[in-house]
C-alpha atoms as a PDB file:
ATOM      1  CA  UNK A   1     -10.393  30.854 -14.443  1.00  0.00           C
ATOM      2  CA  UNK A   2     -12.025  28.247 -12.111  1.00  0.00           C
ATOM      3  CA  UNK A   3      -9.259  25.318 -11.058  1.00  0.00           C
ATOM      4  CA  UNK A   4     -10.439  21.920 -13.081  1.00  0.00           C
ATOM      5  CA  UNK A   5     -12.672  19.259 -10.749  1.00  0.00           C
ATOM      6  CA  UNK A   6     -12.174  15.688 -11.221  1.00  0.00           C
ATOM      7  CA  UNK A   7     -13.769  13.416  -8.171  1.00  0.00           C
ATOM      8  CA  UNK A   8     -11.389  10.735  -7.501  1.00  0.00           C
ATOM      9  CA  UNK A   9     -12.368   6.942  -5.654  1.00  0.00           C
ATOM     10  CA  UNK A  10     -10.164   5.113  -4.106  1.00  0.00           C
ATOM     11  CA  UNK A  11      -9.782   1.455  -2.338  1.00  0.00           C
ATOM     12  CA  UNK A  12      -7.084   0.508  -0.006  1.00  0.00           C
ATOM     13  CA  UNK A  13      -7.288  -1.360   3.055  1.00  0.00           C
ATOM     14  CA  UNK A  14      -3.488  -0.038   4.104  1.00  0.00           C
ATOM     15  CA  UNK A  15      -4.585   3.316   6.452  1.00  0.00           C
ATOM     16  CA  UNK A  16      -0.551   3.935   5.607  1.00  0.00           C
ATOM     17  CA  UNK A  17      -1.347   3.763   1.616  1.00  0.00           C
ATOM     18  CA  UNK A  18      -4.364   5.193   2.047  1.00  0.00           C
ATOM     19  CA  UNK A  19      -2.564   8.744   3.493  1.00  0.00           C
ATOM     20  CA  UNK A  20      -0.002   8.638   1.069  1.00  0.00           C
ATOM     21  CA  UNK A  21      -2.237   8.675  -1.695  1.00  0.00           C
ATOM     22  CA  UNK A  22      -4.182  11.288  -0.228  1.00  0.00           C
ATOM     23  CA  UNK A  23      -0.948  13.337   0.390  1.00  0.00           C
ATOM     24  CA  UNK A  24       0.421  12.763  -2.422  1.00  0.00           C
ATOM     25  CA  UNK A  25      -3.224  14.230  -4.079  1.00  0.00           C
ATOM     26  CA  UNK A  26      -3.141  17.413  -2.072  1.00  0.00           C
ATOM     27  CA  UNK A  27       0.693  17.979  -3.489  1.00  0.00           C
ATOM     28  CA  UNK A  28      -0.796  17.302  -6.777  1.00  0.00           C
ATOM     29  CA  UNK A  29      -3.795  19.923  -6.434  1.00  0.00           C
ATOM     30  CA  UNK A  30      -1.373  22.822  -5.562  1.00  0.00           C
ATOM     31  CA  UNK A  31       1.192  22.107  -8.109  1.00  0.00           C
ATOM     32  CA  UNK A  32      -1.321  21.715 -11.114  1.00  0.00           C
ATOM     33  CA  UNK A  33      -4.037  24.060 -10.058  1.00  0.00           C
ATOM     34  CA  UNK A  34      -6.707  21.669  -9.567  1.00  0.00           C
ATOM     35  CA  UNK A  35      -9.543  20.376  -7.309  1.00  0.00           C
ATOM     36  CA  UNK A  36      -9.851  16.916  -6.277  1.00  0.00           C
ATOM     37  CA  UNK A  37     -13.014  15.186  -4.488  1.00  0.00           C
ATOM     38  CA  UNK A  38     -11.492  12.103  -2.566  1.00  0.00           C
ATOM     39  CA  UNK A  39     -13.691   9.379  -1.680  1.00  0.00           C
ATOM     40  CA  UNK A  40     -11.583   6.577   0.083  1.00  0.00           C
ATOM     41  CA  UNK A  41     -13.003   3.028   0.714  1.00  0.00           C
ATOM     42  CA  UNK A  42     -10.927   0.032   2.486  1.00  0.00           C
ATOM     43  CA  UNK A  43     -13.447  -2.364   2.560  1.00  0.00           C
ATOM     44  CA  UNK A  44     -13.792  -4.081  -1.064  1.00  0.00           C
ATOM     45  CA  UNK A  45     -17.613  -4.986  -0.883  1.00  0.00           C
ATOM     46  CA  UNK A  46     -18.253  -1.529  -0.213  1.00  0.00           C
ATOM     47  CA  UNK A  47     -15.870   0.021  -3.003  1.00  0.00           C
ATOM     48  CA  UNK A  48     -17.440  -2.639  -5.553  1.00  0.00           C
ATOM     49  CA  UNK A  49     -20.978  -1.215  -4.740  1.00  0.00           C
ATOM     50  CA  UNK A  50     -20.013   2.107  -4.884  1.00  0.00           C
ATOM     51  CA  UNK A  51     -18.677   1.242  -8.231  1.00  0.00           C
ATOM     52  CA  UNK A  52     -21.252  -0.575  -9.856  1.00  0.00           C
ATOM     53  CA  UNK A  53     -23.749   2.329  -8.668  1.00  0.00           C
ATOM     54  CA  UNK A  54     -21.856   5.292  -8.817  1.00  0.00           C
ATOM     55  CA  UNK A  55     -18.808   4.062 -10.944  1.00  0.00           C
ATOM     56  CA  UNK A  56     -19.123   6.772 -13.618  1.00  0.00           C
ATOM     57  CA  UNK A  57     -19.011   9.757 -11.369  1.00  0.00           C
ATOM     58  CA  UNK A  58     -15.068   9.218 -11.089  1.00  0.00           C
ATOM     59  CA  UNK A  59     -12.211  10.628 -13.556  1.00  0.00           C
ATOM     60  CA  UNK A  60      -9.482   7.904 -11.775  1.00  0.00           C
ATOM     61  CA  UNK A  61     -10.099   4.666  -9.673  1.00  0.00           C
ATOM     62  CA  UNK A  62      -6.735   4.083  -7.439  1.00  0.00           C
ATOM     63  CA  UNK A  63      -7.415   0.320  -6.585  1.00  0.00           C
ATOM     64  CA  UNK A  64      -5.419  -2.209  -4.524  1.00  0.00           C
ATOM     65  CA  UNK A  65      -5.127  -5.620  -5.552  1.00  0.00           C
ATOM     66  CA  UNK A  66      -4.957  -7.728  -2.112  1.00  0.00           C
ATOM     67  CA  UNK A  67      -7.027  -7.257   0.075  1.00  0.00           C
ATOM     68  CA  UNK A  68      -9.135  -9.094   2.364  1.00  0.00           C
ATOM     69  CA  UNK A  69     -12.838 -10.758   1.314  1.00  0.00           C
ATOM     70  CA  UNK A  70     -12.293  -9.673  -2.361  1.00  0.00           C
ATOM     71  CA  UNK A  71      -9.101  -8.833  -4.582  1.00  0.00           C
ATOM     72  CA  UNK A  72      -8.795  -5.579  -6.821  1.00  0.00           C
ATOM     73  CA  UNK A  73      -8.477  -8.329  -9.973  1.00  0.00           C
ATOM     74  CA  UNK A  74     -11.874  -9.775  -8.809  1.00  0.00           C
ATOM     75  CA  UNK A  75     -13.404  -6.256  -8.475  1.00  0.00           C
ATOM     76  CA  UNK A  76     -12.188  -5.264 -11.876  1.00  0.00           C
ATOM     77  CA  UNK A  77     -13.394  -8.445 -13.340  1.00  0.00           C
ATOM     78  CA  UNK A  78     -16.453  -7.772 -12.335  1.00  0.00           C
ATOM     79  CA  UNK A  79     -16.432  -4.280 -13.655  1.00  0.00           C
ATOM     80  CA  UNK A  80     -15.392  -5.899 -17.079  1.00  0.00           C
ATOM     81  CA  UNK A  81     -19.203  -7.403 -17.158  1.00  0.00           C
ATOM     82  CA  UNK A  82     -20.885  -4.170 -15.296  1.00  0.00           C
ATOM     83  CA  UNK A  83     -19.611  -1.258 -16.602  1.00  0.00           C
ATOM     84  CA  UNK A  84     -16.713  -1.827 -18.952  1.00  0.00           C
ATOM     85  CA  UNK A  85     -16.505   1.894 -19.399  1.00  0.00           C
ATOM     86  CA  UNK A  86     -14.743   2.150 -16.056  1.00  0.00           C
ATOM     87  CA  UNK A  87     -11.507  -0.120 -16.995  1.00  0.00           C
ATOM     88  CA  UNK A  88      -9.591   2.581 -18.370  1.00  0.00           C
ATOM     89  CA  UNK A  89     -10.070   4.698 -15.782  1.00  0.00           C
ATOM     90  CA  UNK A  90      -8.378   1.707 -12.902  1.00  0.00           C
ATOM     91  CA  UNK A  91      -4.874   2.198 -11.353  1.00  0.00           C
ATOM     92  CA  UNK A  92      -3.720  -0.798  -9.908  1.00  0.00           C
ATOM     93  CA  UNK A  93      -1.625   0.614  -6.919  1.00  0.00           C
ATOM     94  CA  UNK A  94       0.131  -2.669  -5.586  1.00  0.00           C
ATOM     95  CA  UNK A  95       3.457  -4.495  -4.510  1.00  0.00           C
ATOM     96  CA  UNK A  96       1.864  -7.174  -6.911  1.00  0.00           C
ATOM     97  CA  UNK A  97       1.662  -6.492 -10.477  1.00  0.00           C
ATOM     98  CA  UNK A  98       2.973  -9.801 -11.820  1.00  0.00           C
ATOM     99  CA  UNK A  99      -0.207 -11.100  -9.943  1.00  0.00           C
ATOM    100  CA  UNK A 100      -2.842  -9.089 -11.873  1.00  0.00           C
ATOM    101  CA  UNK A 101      -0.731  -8.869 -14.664  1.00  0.00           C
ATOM    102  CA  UNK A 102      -0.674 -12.727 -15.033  1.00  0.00           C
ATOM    103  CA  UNK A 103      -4.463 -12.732 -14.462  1.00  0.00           C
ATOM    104  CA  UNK A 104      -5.446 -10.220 -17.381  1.00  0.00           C
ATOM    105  CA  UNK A 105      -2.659 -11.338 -19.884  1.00  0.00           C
ATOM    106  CA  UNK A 106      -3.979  -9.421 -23.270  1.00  0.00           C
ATOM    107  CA  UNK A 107      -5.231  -6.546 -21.281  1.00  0.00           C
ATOM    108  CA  UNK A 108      -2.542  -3.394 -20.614  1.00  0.00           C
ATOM    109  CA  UNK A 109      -3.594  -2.180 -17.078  1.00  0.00           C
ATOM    110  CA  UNK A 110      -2.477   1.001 -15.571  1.00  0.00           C
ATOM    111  CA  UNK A 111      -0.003  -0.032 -12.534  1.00  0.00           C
ATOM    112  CA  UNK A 112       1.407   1.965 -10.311  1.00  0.00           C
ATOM    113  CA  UNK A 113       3.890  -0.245  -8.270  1.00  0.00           C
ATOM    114  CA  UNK A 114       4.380   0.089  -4.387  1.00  0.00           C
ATOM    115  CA  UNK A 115       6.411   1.645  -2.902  1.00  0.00           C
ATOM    116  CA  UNK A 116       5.998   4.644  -5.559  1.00  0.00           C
ATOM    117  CA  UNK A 117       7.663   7.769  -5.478  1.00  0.00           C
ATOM    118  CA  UNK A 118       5.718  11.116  -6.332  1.00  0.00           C
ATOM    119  CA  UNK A 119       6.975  11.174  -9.811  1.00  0.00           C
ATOM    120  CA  UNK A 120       5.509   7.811 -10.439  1.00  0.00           C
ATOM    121  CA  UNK A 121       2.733   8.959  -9.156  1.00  0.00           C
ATOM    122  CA  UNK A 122       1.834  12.013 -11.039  1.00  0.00           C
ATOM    123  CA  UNK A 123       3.291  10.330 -14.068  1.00  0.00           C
ATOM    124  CA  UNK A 124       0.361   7.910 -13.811  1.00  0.00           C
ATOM    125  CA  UNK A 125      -2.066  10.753 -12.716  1.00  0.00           C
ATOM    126  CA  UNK A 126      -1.447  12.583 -15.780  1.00  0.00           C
ATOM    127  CA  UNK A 127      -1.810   9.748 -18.287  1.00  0.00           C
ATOM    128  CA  UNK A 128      -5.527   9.089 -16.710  1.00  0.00           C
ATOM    129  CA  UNK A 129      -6.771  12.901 -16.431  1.00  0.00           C
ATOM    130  CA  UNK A 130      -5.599  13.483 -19.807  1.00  0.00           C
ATOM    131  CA  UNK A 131      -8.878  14.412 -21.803  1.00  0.00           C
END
């Protein structure tokens, strides 16, 4: 039986983050017999076009919230009037969560709250590859 493919996008402008995430991925992919394709961004005006163009391509969107030229919560209120269909699909990864919590205040967003642990981490995984 072939291993389940999911492509996976990802903004960060930490490098640090940025391998941790993609560590924490390749653990992942051995322990649940599955393949990831990884495509990492750090600059925000480049992950929001690859979004709004390719956006629907990707199973899970690991997104940080402060960053320089334009924030996560500015990129996924943009989404919001672009392709609403993506939303769901957003993980927050930040030391920040009041912050984008306070600026969507009826909306539940997926957080996963630095630093994280690998059982955070897959925790979260698992709730947005579930089909």
């Amino acid at each position: 039986m072939a291993a389940k493919e999911y492509k996976i996008f990802s903004l960060e402008d930490d490098v640090t983050i940025q391998g941790i995430l993609k560590g924490f991925l390749t653990r992942y992919m051995k322990d649940n017999q599955c393949v990831f394709k990884l495509s990492m961004f750090s600059d925000p005006v480049q992950g929001l076009f690859e979004l709004t163009s390719n956006g629907n391509q990707y199973k899970v969107i690991f997104m940080d919230v402060h960053m320089p030229m334009l924030t996560g919560d500015e990129i996924y209120e943009s989404l919001r009037h672009v392709n609403p269909d993506l939303l769901g699909r957003i993980l927050f990864v930040t030391g920040f969560a009041d912050d984008v919590a306070s600026r969507f205040p009826n909306i539940e967003l997926n957080v996963l709250h630095k630093p994280f642990k690998y059982d955070d981490f897959t925790t979260k995984l698992n709730f947005l590859l579930r089909d």
